[in-house]
N, C-alpha and C. Protein backbone atom coordinates (compact mmCIF):
# COMPACT_ATOMS: atom_id res chain seq x y z
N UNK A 1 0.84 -1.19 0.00
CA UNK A 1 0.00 0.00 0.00
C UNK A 1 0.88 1.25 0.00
N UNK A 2 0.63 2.65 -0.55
CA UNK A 2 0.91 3.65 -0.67
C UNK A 2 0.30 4.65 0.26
N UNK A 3 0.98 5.22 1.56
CA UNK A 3 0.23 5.85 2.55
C UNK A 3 1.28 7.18 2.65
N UNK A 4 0.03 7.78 3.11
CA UNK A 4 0.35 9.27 3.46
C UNK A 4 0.41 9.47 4.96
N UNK A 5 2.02 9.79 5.14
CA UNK A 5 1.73 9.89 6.78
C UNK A 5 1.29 11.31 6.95
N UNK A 6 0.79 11.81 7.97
CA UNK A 6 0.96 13.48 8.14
C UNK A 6 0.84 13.29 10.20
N UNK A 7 1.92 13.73 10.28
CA UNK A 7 2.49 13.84 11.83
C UNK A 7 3.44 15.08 12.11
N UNK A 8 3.10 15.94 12.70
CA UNK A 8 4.17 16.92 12.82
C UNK A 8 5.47 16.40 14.01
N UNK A 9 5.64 15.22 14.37
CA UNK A 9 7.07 15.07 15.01
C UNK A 9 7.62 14.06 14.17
N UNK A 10 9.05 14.71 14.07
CA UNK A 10 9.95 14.01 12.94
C UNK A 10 10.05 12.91 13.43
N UNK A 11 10.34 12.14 14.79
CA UNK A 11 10.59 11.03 15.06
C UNK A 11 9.78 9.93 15.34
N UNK A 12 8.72 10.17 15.06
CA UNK A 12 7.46 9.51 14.82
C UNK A 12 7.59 8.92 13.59
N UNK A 13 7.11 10.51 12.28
CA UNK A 13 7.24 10.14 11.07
C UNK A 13 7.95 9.01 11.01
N UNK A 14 9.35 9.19 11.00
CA UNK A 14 10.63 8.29 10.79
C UNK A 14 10.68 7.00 11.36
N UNK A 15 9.75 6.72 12.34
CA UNK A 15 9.57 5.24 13.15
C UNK A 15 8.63 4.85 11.96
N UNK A 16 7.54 5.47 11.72
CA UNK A 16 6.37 5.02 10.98
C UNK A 16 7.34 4.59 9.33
N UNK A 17 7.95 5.43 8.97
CA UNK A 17 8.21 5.11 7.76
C UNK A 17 9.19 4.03 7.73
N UNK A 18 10.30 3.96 8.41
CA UNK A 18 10.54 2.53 9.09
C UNK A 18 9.86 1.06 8.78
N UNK A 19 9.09 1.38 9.28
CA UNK A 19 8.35 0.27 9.84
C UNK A 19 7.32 -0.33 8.38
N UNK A 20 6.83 1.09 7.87
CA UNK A 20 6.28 0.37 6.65
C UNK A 20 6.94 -0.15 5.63
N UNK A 21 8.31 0.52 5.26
CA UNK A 21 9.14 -0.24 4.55
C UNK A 21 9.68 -1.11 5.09
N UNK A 22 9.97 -1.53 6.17
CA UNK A 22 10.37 -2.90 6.00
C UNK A 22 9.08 -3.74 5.90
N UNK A 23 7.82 -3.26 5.85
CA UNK A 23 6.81 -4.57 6.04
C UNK A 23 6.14 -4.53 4.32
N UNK A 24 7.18 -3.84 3.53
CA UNK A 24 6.88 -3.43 1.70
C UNK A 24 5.73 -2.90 1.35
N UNK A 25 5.74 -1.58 2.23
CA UNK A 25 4.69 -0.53 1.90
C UNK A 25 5.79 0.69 1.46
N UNK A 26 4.93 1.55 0.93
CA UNK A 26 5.80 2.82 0.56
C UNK A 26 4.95 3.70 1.07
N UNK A 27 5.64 5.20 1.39
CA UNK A 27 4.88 6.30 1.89
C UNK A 27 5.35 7.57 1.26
N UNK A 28 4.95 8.67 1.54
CA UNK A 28 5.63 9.96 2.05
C UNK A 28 4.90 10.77 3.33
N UNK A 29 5.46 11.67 3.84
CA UNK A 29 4.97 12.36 4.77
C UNK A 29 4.58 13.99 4.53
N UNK A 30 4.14 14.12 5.57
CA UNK A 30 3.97 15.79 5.83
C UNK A 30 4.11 16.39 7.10
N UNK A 31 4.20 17.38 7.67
CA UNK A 31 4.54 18.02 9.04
C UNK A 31 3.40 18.46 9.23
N UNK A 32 2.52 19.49 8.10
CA UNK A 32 1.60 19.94 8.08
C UNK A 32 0.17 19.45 7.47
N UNK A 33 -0.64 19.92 8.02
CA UNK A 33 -2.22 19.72 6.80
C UNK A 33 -2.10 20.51 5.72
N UNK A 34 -1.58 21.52 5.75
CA UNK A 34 -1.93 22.24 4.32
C UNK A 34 -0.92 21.94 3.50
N UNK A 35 0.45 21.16 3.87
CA UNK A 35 1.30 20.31 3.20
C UNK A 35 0.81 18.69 2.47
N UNK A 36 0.20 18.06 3.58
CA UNK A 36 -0.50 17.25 3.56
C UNK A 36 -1.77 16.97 2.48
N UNK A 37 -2.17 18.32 2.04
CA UNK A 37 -2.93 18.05 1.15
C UNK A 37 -2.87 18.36 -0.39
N UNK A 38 -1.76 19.24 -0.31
CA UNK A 38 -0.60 19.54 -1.17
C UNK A 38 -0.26 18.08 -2.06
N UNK A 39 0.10 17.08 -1.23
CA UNK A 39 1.08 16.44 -1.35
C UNK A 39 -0.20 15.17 -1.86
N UNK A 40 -1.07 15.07 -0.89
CA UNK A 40 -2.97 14.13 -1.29
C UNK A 40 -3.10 14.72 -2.45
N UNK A 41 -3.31 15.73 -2.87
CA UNK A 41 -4.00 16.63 -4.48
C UNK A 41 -2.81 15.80 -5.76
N UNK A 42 -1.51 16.01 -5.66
CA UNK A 42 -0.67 15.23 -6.44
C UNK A 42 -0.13 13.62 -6.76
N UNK A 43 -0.40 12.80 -5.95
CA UNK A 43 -0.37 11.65 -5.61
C UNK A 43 -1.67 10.90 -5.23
N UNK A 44 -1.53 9.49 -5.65
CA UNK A 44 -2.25 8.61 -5.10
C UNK A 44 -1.68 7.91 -4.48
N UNK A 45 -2.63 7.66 -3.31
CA UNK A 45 -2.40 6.89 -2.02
C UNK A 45 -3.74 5.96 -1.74
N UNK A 46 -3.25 4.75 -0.97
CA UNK A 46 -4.24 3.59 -0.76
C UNK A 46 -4.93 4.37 0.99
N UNK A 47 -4.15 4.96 1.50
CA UNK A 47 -4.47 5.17 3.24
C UNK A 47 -4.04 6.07 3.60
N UNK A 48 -4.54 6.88 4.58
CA UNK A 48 -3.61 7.99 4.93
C UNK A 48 -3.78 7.57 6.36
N UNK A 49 -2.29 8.59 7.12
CA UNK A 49 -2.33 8.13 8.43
C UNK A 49 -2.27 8.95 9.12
N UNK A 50 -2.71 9.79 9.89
CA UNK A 50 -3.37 11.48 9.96
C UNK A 50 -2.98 11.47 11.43
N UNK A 51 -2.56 12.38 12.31
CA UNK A 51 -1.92 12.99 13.32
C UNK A 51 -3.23 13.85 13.86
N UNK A 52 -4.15 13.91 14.91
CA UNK A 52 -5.08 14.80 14.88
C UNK A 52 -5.14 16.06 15.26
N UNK A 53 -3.50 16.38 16.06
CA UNK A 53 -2.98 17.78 16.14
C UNK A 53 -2.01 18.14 15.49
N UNK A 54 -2.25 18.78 14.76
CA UNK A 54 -1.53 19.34 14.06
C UNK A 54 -1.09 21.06 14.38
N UNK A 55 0.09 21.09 13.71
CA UNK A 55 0.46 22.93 14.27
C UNK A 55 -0.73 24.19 13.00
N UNK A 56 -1.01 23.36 12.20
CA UNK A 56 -2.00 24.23 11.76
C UNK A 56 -3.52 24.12 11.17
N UNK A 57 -4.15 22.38 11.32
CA UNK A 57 -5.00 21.99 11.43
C UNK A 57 -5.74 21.13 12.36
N UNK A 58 -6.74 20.70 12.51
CA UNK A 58 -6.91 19.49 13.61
C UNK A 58 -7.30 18.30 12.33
N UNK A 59 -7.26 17.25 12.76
CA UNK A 59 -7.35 16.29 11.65
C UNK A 59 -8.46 16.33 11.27
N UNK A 60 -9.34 16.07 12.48
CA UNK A 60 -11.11 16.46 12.00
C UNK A 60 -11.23 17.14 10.85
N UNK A 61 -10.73 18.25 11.27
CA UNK A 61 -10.99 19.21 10.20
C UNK A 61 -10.48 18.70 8.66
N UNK A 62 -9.34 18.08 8.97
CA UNK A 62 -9.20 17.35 7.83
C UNK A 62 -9.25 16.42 7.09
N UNK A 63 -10.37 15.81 7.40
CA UNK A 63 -11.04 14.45 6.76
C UNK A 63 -11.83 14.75 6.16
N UNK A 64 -12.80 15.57 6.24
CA UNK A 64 -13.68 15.96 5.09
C UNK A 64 -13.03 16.71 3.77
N UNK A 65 -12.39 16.84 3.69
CA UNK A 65 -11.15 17.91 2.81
C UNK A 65 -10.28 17.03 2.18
N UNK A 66 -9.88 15.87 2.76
CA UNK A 66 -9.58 14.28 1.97
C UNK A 66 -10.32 13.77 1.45
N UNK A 67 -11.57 14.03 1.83
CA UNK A 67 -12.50 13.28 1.34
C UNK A 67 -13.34 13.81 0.15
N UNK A 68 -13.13 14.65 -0.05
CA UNK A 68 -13.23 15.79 -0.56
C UNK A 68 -12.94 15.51 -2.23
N UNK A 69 -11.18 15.19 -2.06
CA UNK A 69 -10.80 15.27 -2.73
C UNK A 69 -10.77 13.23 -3.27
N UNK A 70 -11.19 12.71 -2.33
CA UNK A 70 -11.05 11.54 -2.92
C UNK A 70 -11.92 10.35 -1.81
N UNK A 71 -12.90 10.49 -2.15
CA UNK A 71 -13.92 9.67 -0.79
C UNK A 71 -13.60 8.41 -0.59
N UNK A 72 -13.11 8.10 -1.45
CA UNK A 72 -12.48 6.15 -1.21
C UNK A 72 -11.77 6.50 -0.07
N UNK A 73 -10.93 7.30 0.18
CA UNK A 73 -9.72 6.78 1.19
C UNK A 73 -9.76 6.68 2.06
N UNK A 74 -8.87 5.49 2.56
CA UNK A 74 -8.92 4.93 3.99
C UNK A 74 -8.42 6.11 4.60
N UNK A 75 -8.62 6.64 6.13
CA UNK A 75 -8.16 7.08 6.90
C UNK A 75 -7.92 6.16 8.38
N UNK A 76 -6.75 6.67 9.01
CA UNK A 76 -6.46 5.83 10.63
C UNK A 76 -5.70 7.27 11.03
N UNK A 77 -6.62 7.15 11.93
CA UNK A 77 -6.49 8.63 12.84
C UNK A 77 -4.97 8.34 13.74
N UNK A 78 -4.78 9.09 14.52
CA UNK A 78 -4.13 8.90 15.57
C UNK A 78 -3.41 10.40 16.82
N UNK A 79 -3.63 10.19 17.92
CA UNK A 79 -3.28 10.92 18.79
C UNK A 79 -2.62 10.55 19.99
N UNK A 80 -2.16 11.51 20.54
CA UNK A 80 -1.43 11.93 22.08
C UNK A 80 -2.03 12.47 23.27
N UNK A 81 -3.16 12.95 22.81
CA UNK A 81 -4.37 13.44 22.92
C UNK A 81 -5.44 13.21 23.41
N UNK A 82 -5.91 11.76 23.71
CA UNK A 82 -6.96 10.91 23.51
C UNK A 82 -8.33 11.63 24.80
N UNK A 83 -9.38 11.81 23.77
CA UNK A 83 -10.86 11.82 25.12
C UNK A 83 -11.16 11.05 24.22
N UNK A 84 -12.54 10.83 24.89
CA UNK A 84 -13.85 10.09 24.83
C UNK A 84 -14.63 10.93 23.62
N UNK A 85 -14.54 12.67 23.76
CA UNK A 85 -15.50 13.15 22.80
C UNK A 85 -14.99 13.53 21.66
N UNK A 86 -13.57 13.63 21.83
CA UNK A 86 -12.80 13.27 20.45
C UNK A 86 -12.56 11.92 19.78
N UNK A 87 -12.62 10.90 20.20
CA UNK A 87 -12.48 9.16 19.89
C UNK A 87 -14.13 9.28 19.14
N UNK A 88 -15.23 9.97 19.70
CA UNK A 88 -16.65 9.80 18.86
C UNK A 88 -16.81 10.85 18.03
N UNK A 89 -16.31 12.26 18.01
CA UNK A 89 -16.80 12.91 17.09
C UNK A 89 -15.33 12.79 15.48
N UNK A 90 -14.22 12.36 15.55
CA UNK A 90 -13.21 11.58 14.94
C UNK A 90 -13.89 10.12 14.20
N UNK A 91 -14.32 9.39 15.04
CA UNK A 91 -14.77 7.97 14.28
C UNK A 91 -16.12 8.52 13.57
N UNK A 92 -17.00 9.51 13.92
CA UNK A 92 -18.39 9.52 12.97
C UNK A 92 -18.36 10.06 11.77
N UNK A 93 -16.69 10.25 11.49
CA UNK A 93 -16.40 10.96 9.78
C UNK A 93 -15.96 9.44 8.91
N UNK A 94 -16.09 8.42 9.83
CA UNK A 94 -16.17 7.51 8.91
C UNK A 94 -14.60 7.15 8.30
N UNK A 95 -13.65 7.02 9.42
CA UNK A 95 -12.48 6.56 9.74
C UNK A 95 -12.23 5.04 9.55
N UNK A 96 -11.14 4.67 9.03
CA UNK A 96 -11.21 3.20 9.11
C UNK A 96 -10.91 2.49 10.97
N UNK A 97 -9.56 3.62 11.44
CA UNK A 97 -9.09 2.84 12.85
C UNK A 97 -9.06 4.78 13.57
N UNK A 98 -8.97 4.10 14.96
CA UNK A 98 -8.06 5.52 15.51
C UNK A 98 -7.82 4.62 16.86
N UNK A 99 -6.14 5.23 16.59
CA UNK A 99 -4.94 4.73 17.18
C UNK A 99 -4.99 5.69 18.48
N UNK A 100 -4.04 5.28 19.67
CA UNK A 100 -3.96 6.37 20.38
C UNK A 100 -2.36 6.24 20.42
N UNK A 101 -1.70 7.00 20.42
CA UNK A 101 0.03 6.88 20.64
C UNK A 101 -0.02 6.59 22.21
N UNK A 102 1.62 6.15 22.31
CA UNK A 102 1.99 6.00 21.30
C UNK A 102 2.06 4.64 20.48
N UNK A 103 2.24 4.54 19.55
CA UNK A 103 1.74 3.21 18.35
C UNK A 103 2.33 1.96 18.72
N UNK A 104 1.53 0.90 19.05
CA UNK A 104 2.22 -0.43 19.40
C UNK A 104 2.62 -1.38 18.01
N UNK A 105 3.71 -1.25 17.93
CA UNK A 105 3.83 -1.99 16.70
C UNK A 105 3.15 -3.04 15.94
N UNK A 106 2.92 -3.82 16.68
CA UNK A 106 2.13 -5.25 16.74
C UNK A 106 1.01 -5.02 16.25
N UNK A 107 0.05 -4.52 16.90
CA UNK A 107 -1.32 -3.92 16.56
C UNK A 107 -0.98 -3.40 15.34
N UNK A 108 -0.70 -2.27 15.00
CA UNK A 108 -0.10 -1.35 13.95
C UNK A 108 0.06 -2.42 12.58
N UNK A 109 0.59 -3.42 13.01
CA UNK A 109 0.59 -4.13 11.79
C UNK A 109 -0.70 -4.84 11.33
N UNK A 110 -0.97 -5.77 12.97
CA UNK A 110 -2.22 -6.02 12.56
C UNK A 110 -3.63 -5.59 11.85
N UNK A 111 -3.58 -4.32 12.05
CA UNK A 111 -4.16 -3.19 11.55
C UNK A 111 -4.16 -3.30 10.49
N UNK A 112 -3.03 -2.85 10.08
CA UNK A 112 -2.44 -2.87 8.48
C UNK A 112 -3.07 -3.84 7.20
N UNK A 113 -2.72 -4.88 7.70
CA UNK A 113 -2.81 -6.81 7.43
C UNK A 113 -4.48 -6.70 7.48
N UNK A 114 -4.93 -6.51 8.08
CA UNK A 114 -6.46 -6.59 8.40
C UNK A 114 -6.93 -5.54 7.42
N UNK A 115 -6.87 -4.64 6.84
CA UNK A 115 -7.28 -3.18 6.09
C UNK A 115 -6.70 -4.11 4.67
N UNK A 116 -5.63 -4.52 4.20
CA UNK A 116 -4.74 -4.93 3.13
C UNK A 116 -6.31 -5.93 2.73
N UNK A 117 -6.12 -7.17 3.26
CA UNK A 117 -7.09 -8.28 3.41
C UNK A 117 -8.60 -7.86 3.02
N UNK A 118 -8.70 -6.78 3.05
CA UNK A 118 -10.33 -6.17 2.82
C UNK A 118 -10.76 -5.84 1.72
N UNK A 119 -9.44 -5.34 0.83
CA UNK A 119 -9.62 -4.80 -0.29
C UNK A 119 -9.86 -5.80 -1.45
């Protein structure tokens, strides 16, 4: 699969991208949403993997605006962040997963493997 990370901490990104190449996925990233969609508008991607704070969007905000531009796509949220009224008003945009950091590998794959398998 071809995924779009968008996480504004570099050492995240860099674990995540890690991790998908060795499991023979490819990606690119973004720091930002308005990079992030920059980067969604020019490319196709199977999933995106969305950060829900961002330094200049909230992800919320940016799922409809992905979707926007391309309603198939998987989204898997993820935060540092975590309530209860963000975990429900996040999943009712019709999210595939939402993660809470930080990311357990294991799961993370399973995840993955389980989403791959669907298509």
């Amino acid at each position: 699969m071809k995924i779009l990370i968008v996480d504004d901490e570099p050492r995240i990104t860099k674990y995540i991208t890690q991790i998908l190449n060795k499991w023979g996925h490819t990606s690119k990233s973004a720091a930002t949403g308005k990079k992030a969609l920059q980067i969604f508008k020019d490319n196709s991607f199977d999933m995106i993997l969305l950060d829900i704070m961002l330094p200049d969007y909230k992800g919320y905000d940016l799922i409809p605006k992905f979707k926007n531009i391309n309603s198939e796509i998987g989204i898997i949220t993820m935060t540092g962040h975590n309530s209860r009224e963000l975990e429900i008003k996040v999943r009712n945009q019709g999210i595939l997963y939402y993660m809470v950091k930080p990311i357990e590998t294991k799961n993370f794959k399973l995840i993955l493997d389980h989403i791959k398998n669907k298509e």
